[in-house]
N, C-alpha and C. Protein backbone atom coordinates (compact mmCIF):
# COMPACT_ATOMS: atom_id res chain seq x y z
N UNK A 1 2.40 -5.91 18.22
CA UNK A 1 2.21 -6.97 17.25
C UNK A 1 3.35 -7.01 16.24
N UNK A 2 3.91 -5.88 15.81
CA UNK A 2 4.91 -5.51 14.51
C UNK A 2 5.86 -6.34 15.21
N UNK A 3 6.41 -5.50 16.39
CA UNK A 3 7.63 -6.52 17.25
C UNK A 3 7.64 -7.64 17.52
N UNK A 4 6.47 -8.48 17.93
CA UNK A 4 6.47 -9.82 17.63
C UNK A 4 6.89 -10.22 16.62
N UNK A 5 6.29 -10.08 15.55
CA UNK A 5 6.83 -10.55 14.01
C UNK A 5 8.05 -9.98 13.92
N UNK A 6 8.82 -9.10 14.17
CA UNK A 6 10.51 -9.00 14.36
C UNK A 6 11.04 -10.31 15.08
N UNK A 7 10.68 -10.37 16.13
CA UNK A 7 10.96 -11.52 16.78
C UNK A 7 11.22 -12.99 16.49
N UNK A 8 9.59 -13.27 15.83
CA UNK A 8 9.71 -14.60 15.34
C UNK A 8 10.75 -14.30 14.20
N UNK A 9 11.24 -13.19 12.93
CA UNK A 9 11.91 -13.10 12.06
C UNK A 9 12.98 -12.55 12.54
N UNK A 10 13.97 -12.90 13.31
CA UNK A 10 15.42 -12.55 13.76
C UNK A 10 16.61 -12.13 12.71
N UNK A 11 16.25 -12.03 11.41
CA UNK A 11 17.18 -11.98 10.06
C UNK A 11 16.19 -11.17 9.72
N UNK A 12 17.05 -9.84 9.00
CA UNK A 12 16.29 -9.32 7.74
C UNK A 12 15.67 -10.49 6.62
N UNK A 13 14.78 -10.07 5.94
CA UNK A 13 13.65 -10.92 5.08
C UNK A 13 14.39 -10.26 3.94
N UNK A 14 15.21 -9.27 3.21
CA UNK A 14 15.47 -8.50 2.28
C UNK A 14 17.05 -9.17 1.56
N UNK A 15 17.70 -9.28 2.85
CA UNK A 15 19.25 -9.03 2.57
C UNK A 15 19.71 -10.34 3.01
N UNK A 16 18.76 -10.95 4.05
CA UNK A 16 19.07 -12.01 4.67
C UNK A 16 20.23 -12.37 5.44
N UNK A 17 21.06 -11.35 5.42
CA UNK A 17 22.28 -10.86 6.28
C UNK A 17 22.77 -10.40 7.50
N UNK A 18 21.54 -9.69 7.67
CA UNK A 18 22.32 -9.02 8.90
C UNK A 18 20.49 -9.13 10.24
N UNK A 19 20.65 -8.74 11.42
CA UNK A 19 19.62 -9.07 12.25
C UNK A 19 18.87 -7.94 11.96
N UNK A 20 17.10 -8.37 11.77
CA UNK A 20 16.17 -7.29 12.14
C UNK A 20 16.31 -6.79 12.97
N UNK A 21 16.09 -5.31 12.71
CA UNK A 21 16.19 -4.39 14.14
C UNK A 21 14.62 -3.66 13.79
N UNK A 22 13.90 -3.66 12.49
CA UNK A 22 13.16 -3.02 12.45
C UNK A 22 11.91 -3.37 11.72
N UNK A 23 10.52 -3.26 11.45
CA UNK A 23 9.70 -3.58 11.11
C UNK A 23 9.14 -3.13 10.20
N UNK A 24 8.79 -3.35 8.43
CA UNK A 24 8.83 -2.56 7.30
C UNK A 24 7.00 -2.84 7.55
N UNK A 25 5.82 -1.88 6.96
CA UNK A 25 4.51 -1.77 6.61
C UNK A 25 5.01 -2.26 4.80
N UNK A 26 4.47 -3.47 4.71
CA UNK A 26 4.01 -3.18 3.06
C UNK A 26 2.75 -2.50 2.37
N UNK A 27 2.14 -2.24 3.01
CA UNK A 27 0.94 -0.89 2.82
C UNK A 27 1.35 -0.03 3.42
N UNK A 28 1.04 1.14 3.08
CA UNK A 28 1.05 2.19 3.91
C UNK A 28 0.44 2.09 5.37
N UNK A 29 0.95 2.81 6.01
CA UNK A 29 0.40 2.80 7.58
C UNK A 29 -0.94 3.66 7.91
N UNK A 30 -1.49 3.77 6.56
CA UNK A 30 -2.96 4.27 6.97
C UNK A 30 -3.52 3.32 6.91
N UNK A 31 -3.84 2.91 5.53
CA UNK A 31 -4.30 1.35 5.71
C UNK A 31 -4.10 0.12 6.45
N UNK A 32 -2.91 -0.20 6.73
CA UNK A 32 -2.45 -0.86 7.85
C UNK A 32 -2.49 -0.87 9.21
N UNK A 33 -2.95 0.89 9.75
CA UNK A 33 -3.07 0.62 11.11
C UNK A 33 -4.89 0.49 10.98
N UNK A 34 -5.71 0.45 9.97
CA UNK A 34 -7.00 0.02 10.28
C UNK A 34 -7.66 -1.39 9.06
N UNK A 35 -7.17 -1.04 8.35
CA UNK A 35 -7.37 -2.51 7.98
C UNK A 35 -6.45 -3.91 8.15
N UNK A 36 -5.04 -3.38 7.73
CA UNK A 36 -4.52 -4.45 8.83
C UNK A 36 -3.68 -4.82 10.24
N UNK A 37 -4.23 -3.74 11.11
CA UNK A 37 -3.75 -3.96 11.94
C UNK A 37 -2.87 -4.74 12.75
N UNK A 38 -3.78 -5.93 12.56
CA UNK A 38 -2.62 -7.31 13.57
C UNK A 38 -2.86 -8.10 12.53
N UNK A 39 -2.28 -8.11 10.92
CA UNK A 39 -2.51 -8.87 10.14
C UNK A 39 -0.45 -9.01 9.59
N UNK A 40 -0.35 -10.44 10.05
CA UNK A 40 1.05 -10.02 10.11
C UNK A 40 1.58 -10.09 8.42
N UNK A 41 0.33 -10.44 7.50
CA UNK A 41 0.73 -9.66 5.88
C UNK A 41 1.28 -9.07 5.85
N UNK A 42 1.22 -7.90 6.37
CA UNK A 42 1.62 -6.59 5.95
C UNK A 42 3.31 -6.27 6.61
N UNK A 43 3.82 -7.06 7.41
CA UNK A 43 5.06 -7.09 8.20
C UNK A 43 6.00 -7.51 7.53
N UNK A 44 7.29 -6.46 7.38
CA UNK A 44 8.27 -7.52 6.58
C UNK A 44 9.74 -7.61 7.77
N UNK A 45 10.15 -8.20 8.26
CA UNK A 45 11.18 -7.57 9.27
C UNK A 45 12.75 -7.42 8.28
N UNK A 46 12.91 -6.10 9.08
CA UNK A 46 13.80 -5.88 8.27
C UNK A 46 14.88 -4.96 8.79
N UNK A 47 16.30 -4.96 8.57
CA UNK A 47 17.17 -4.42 9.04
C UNK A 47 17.44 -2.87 8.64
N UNK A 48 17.83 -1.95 9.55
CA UNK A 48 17.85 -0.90 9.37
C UNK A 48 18.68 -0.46 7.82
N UNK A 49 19.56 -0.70 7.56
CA UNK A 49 19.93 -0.61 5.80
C UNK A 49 18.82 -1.10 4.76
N UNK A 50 18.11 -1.93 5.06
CA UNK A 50 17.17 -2.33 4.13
C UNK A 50 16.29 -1.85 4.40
N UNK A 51 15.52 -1.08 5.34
CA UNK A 51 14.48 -0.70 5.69
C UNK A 51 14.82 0.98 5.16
N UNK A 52 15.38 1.34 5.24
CA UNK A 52 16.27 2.90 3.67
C UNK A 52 15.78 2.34 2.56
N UNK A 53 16.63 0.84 2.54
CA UNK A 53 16.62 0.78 0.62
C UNK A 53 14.74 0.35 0.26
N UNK A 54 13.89 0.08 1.11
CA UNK A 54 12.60 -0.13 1.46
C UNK A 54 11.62 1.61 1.07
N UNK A 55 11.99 2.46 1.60
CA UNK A 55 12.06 3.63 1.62
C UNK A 55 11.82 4.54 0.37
N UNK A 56 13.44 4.34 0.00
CA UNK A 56 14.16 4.88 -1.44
C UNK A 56 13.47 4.48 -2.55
N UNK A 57 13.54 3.30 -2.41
CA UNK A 57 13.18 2.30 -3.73
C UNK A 57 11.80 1.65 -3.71
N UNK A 58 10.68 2.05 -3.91
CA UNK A 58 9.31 1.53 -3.07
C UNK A 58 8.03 0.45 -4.51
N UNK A 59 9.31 0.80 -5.12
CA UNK A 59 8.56 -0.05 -6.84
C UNK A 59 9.54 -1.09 -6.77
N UNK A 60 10.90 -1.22 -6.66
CA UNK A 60 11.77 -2.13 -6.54
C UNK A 60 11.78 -3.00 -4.90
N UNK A 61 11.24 -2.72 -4.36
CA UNK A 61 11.10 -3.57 -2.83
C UNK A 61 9.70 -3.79 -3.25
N UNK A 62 8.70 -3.55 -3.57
CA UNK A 62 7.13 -4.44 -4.09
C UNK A 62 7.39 -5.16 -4.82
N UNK A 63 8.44 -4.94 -5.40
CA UNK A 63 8.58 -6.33 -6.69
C UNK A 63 9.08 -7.17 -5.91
N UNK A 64 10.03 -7.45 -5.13
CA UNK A 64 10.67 -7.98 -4.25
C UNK A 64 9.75 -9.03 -3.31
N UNK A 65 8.55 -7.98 -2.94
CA UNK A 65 7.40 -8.61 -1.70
C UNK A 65 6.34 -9.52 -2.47
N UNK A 66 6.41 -8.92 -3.78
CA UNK A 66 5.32 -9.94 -4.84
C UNK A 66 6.16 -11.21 -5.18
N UNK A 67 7.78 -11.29 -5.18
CA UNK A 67 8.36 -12.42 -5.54
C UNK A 67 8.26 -13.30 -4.39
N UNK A 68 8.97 -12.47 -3.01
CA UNK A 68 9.43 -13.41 -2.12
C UNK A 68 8.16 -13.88 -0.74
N UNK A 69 7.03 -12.83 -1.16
CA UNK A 69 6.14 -13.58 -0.23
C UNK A 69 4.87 -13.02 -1.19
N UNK A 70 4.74 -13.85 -2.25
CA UNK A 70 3.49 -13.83 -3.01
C UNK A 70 2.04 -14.04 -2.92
N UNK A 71 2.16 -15.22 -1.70
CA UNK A 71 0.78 -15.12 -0.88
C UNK A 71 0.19 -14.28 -0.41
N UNK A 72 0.89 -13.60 0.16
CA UNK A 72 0.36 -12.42 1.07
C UNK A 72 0.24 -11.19 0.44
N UNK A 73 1.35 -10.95 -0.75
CA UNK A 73 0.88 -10.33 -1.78
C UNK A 73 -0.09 -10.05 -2.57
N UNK A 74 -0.68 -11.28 -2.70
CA UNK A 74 -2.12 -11.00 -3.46
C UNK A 74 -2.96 -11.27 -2.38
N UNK A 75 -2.68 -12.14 -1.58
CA UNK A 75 -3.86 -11.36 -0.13
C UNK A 75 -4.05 -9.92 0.04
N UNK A 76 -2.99 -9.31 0.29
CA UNK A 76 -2.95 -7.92 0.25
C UNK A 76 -3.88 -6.91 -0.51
N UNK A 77 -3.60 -7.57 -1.89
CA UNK A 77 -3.94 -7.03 -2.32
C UNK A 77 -6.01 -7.25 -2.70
N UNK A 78 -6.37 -8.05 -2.42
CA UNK A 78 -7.81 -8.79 -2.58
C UNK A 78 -8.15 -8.03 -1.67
N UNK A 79 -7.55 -7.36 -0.43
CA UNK A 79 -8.13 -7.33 0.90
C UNK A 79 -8.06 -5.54 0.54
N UNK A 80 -7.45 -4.60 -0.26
CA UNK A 80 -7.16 -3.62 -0.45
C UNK A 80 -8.57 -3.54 -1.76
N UNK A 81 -8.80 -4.72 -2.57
CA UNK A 81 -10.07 -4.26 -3.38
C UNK A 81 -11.38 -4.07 -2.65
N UNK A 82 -11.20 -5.22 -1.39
CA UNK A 82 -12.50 -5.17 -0.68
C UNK A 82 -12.58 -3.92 -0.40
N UNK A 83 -11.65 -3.37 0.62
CA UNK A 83 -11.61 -2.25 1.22
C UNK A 83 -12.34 -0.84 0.57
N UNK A 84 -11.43 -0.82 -1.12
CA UNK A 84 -11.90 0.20 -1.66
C UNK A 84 -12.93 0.44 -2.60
N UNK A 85 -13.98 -0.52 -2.46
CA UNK A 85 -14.92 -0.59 -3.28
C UNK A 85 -16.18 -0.31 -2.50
């Protein structure tokens, strides 16, 4: 499913520069491999340099995911209150 969404996103989503080679979790991959599994929210495609600076920087790339895909951001996050309540 992740690789699909690489697919349809052929450009990093970050840098917009260079080709996805790789597939970022914006949740962690606990939550993600059971609550969102095939929820392509949680997918950011993204190129191996940005998927480091994704990594490194994990307060400065959320700010990033709340600017540049805000929908899914607060989907995310509604779906993370259900979860933990």
């Amino acid at each position: 499913m992740s690789q699909d969404y690489r697919k349809e996103k052929p450009i990093c989503e970050y840098c917009n520069e260079h080709p996805s080679t790789q597939v970022h979790h914006a949740i962690k991959k606990f939550y993600a491999k059971s609550l969102f599994r095939f929820d392509k929210a949680v997918f950011v495609s993204v190129c191996g340099k940005c998927h480091f600076e994704f990594h490194a920087n994990p307060l400065e790339t959320m700010r990033w995911f709340q600017n540049a895909r805000n929908q899914d951001y607060l989907y995310l996050l509604r779906r993370l209150e259900e979860y933990d309540s």
